[in-house]
Every structure is written in C-alpha cells, then in structure tokens.
C-alpha atoms as a PDB file:
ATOM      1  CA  UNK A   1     -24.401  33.488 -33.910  1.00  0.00           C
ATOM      2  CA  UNK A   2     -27.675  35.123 -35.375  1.00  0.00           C
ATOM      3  CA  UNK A   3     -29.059  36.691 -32.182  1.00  0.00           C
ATOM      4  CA  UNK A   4     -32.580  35.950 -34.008  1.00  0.00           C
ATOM      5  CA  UNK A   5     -31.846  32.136 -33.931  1.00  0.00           C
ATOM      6  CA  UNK A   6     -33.553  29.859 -31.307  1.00  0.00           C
ATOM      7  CA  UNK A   7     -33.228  26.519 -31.286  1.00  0.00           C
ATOM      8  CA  UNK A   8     -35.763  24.066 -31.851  1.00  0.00           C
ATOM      9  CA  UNK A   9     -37.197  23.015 -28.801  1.00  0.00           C
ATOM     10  CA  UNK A  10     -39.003  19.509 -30.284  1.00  0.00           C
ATOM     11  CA  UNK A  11     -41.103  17.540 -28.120  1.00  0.00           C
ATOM     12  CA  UNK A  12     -39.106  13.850 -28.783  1.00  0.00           C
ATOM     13  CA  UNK A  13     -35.968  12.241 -27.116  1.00  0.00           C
ATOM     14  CA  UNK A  14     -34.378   9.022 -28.789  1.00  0.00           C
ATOM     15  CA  UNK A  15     -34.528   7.921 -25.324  1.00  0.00           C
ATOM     16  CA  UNK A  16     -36.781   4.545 -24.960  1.00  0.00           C
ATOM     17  CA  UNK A  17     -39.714   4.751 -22.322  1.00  0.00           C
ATOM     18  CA  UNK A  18     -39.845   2.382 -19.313  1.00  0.00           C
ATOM     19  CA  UNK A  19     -42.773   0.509 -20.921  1.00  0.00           C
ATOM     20  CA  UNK A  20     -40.178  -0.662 -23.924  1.00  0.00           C
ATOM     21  CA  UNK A  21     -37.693  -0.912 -21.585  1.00  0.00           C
ATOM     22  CA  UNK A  22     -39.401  -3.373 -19.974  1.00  0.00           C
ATOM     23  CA  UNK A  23     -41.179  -5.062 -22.702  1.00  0.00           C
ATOM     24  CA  UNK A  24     -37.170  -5.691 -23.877  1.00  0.00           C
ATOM     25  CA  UNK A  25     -36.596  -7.647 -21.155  1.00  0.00           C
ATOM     26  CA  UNK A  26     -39.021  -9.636 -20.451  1.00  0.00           C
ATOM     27  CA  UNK A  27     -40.958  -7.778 -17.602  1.00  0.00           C
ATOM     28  CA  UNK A  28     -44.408  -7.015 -17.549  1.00  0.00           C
ATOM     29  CA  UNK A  29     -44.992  -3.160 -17.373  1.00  0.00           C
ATOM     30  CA  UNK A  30     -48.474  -3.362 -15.423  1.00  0.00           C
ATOM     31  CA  UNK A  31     -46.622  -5.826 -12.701  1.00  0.00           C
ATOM     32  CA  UNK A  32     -43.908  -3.739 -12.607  1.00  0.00           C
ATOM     33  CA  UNK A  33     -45.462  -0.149 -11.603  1.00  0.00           C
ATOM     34  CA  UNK A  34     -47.738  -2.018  -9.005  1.00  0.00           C
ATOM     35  CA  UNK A  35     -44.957  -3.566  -7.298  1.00  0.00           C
ATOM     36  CA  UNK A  36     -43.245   0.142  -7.424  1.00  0.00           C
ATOM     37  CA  UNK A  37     -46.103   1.376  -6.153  1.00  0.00           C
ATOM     38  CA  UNK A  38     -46.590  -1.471  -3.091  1.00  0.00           C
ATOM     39  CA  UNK A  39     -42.810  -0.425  -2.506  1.00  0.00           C
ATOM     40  CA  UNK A  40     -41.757  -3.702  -3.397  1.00  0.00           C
ATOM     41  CA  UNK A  41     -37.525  -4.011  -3.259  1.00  0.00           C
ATOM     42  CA  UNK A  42     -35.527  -4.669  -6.590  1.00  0.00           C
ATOM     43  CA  UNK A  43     -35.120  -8.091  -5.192  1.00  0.00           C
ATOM     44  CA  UNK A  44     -38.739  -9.158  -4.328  1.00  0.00           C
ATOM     45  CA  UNK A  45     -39.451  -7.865  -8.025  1.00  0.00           C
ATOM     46  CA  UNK A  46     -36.581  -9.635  -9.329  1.00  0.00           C
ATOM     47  CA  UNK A  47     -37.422 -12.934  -8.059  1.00  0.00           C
ATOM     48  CA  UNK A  48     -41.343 -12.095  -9.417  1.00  0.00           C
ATOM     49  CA  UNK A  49     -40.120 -11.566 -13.189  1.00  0.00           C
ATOM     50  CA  UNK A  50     -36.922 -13.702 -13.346  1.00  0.00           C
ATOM     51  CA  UNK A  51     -34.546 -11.143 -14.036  1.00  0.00           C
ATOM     52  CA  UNK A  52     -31.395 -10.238 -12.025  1.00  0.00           C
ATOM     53  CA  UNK A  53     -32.027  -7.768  -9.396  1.00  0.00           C
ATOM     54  CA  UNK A  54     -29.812  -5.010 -11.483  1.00  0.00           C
ATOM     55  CA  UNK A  55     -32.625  -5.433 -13.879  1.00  0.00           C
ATOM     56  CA  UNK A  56     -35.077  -4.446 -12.240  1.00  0.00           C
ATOM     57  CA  UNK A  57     -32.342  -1.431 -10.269  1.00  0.00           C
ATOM     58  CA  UNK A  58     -31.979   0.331 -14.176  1.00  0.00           C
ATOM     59  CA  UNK A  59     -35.877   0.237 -14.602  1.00  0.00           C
ATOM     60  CA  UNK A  60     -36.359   1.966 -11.012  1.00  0.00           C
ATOM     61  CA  UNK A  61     -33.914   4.092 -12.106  1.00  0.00           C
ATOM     62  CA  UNK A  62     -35.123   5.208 -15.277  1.00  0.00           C
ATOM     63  CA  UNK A  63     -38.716   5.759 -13.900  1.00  0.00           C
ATOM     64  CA  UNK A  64     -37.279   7.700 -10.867  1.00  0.00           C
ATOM     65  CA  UNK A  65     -34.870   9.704 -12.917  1.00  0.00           C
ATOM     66  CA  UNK A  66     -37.593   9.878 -16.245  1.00  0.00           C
ATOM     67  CA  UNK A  67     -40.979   8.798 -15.852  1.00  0.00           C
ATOM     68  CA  UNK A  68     -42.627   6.419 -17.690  1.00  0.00           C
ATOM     69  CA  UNK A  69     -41.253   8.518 -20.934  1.00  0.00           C
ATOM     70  CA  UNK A  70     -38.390  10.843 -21.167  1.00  0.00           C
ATOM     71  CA  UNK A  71     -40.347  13.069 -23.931  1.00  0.00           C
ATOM     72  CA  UNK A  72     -40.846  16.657 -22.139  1.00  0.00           C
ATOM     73  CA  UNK A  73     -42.556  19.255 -24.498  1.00  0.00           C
ATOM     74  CA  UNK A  74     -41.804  22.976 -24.273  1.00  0.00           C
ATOM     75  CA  UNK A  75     -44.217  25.720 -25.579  1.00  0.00           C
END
C-alpha cells in the first residue's frame, strides 16, 4: 500500500438517526426523549406510543449506543 495514502475520513454513516427511526414507526421523537429523560421504562413508553416494548428497547438502544445521529466528523 502507498504509505502516502490515507483514507477518507467523511463525515456521513448510512446509518438512520433515532429521529427517522422513530418517525418509521410511528413514535413521536419529542415524546420519546422526554420520557428518556424522566427515566421512563421501555414498557411505560410502550404502552404511551402503542408499540411493543422491543420497540421502544432498539430506540433506547440506538440513542445509548449512537446518539440522536450516528454521523461523527473527524478533522
């Protein structure tokens, strides 16, 4: 490999954020962070939006693992 080559280092992901994540199933994204932040459980949110509670698990998730986007920028 060219030791001069560096690899681009591009501030995107084809990774959705949480906002579209949510939007695709039906949960409101404003609703959603508030009850995260009131420490609401998966269940009590679950019942709120009428989605199974796994639903509303893979969201947490995503914002715990992601943030609200997975886009990280490099300089």
């Amino acid at each position: 490999m060219d030791p001069t080559f560096k690899p681009a280092r591009v501030p995107w992901s084809t990774r959705p954020g949480l906002k579209e994540m949510a939007a695709e199933v039906g949960v409101d994204f404003d609703r959603f962070l508030a009850g995260l932040a009131a420490n609401r459980s998966d269940t009590e949110l679950a019942a709120e939006f009428g989605v199974d509670s796994q639903v509303i698990f893979r969201l947490r998730d995503h914002f715990e693992r992601y943030g609200l986007h997975s886009i990280m920028g490099q300089d």
